[in-house]
C-alpha atoms as a PDB file:
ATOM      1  CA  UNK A   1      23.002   9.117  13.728  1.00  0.00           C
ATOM      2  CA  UNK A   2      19.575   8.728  15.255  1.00  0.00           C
ATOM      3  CA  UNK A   3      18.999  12.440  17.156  1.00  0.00           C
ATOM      4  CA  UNK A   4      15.631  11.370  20.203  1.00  0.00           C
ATOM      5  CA  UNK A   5      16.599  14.934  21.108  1.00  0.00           C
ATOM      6  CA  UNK A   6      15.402  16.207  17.750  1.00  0.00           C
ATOM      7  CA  UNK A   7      12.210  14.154  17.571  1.00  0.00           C
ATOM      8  CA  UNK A   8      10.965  15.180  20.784  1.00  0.00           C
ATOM      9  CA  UNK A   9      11.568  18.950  19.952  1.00  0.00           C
ATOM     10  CA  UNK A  10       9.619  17.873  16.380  1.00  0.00           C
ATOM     11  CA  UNK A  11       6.905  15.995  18.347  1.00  0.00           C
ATOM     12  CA  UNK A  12       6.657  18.778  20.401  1.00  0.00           C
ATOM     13  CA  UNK A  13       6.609  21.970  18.254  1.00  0.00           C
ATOM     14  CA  UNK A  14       4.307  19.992  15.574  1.00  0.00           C
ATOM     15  CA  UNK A  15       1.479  20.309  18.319  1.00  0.00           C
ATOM     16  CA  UNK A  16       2.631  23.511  19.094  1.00  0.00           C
ATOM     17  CA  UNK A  17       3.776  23.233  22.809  1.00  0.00           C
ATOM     18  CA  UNK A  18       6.566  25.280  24.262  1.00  0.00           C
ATOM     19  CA  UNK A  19       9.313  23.334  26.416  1.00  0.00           C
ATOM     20  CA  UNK A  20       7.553  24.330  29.498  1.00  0.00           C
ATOM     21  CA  UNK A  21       4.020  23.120  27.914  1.00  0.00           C
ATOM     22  CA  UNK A  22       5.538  19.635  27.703  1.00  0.00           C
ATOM     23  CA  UNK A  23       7.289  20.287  30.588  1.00  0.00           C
ATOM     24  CA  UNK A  24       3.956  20.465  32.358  1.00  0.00           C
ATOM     25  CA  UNK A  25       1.997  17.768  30.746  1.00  0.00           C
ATOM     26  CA  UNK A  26       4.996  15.134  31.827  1.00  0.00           C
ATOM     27  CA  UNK A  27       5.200  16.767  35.331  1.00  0.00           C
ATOM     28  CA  UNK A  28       9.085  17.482  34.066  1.00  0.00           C
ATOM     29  CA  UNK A  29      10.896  21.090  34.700  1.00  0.00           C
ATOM     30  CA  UNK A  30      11.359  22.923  31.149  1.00  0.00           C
ATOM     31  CA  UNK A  31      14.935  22.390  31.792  1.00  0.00           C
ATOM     32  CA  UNK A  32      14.782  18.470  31.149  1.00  0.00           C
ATOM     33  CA  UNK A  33      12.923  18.881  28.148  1.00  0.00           C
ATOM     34  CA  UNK A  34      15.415  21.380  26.793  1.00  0.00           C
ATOM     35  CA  UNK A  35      18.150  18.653  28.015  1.00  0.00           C
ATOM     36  CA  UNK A  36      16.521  15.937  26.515  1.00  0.00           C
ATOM     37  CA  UNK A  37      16.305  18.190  23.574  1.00  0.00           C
ATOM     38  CA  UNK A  38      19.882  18.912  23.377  1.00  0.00           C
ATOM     39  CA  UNK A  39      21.017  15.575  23.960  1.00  0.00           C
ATOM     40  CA  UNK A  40      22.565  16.933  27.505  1.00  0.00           C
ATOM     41  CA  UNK A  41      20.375  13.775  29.293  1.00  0.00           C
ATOM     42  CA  UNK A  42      18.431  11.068  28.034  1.00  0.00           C
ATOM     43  CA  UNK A  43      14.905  10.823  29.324  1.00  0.00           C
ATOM     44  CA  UNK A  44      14.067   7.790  31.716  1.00  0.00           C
ATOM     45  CA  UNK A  45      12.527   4.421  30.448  1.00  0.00           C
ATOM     46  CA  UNK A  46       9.476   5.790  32.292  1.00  0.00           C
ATOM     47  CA  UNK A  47       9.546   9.564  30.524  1.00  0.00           C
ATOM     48  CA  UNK A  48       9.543   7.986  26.994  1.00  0.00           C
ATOM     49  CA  UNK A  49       6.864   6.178  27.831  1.00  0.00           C
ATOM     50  CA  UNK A  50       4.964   8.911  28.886  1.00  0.00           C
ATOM     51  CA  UNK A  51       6.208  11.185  26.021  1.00  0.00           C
ATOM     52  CA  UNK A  52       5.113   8.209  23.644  1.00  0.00           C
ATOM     53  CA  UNK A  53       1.350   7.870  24.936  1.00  0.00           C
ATOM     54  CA  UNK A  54       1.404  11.620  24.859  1.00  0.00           C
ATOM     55  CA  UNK A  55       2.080  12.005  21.538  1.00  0.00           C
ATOM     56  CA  UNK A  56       0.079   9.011  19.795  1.00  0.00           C
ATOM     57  CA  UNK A  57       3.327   6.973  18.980  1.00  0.00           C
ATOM     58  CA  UNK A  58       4.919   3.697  19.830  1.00  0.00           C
ATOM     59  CA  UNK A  59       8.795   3.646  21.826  1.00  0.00           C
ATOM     60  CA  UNK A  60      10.206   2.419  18.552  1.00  0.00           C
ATOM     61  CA  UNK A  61       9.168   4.988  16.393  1.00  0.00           C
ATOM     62  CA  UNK A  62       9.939   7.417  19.339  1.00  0.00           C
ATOM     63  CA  UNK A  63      13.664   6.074  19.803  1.00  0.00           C
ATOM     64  CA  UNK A  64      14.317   5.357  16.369  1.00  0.00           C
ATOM     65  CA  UNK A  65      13.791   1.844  16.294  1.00  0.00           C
ATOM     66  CA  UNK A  66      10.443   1.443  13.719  1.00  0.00           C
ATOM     67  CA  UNK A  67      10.894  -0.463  10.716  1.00  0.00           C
ATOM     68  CA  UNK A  68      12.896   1.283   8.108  1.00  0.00           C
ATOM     69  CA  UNK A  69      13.285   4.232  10.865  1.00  0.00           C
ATOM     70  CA  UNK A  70      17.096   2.736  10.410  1.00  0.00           C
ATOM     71  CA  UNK A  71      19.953   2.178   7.972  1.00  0.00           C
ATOM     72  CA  UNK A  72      23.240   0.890   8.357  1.00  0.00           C
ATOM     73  CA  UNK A  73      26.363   3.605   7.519  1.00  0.00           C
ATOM     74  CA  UNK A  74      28.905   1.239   8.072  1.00  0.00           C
ATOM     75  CA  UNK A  75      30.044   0.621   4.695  1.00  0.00           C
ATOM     76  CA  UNK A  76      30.001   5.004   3.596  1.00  0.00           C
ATOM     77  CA  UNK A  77      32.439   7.581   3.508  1.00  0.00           C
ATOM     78  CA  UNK A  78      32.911  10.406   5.668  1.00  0.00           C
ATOM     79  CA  UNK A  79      31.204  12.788   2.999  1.00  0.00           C
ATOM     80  CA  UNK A  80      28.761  10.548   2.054  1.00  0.00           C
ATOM     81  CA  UNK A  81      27.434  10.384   6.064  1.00  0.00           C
ATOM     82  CA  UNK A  82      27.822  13.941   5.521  1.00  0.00           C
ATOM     83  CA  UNK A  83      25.729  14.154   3.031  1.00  0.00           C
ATOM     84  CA  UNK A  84      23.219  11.861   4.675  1.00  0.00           C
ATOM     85  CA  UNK A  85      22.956  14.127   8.337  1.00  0.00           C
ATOM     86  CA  UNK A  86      22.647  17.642   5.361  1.00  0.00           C
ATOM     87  CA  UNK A  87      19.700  15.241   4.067  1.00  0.00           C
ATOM     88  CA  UNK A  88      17.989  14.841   7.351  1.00  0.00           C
ATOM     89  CA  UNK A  89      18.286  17.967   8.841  1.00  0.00           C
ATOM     90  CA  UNK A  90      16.928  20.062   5.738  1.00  0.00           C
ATOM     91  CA  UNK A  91      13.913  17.073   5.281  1.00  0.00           C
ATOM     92  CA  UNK A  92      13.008  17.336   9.148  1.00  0.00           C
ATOM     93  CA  UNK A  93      12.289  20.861   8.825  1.00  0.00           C
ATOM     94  CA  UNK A  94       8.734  21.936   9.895  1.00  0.00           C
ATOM     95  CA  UNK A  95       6.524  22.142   6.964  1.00  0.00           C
ATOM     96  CA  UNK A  96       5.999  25.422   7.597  1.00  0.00           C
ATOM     97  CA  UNK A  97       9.231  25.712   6.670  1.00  0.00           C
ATOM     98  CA  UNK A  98       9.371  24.591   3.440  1.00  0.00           C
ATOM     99  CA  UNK A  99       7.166  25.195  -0.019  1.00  0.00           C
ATOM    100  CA  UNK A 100       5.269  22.794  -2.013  1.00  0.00           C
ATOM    101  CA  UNK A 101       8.736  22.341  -4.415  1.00  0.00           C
ATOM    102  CA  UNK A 102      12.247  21.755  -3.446  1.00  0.00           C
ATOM    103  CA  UNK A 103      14.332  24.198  -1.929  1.00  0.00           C
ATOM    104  CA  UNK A 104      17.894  25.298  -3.642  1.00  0.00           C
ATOM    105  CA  UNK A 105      19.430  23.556  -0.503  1.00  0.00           C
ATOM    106  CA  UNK A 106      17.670  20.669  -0.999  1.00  0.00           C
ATOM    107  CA  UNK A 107      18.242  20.501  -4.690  1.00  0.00           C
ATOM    108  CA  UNK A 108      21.869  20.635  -3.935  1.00  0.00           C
ATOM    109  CA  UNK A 109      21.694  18.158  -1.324  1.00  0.00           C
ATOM    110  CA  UNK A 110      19.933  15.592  -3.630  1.00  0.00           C
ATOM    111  CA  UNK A 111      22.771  16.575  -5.878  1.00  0.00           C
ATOM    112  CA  UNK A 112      25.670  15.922  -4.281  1.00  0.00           C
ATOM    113  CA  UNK A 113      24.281  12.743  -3.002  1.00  0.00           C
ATOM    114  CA  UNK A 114      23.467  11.597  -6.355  1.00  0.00           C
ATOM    115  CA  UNK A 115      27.090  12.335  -7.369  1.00  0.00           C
ATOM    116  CA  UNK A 116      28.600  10.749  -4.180  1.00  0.00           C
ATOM    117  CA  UNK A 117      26.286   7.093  -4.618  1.00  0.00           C
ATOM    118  CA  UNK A 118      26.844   6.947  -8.287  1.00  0.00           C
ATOM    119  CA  UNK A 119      31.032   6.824  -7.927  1.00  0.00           C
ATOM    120  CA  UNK A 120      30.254   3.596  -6.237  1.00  0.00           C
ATOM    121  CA  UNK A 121      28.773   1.977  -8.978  1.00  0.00           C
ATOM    122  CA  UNK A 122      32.196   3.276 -10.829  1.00  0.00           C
ATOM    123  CA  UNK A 123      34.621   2.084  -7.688  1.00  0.00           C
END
């Protein structure tokens, strides 16, 4: 569920590089970072590293791996894991990108997931 290809593109564009920017600072071609990006290749031990002093952050909270960076989905439905990826995508959104209150997507995110959860306690 964990996405390294969307954290480095949020790492990135929250400082305001471009994929050739990074590219450059890493001594990488834009083309890896837009393939690390898209999940087409998964940076070296070496690259995260160097993406991780870069950017002022530890390998765990780079890969995913930071204290309560994590949950288990082993026990949910198909819609509720659904629900969860709607959740994280609209939340990871640049700030720019959202307003001070909720948006109507978000609302009915938090909705459905509400609904979803609470049959459990009824199951």
């Amino acid at each position: 569920m964990y996405d390294l290809g969307e954290k480095i593109k949020m790492l990135r564009t929250e400082r305001g590089l471009t994929q050739d920017q990074l590219g450059k600072k890493l001594n990488l071609s834009k083309s890896s970072i837009s393939k690390y990006e898209s999940g087409q290749k998964i940076p070296t031990l070496e690259t995260l590293v160097n993406i991780a002093a870069l950017f002022h952050t530890s390998l765990d909270a780079l890969v995913g791996l930071e204290k309560g960076a994590t949950i288990s989905v082993r026990e949910l439905t198909q819609r509720q894991l659904a629900i969860i990826e709607a959740t994280l995508v609209e939340f990871q959104k640049p700030k720019k990108l959202r307003t001070m209150g909720l948006t109507a997507q978000q609302k009915d995110i938090l909705d459905n997931m509400l609904i979803e959860f609470l049959a459990l306690d009824k199951r």
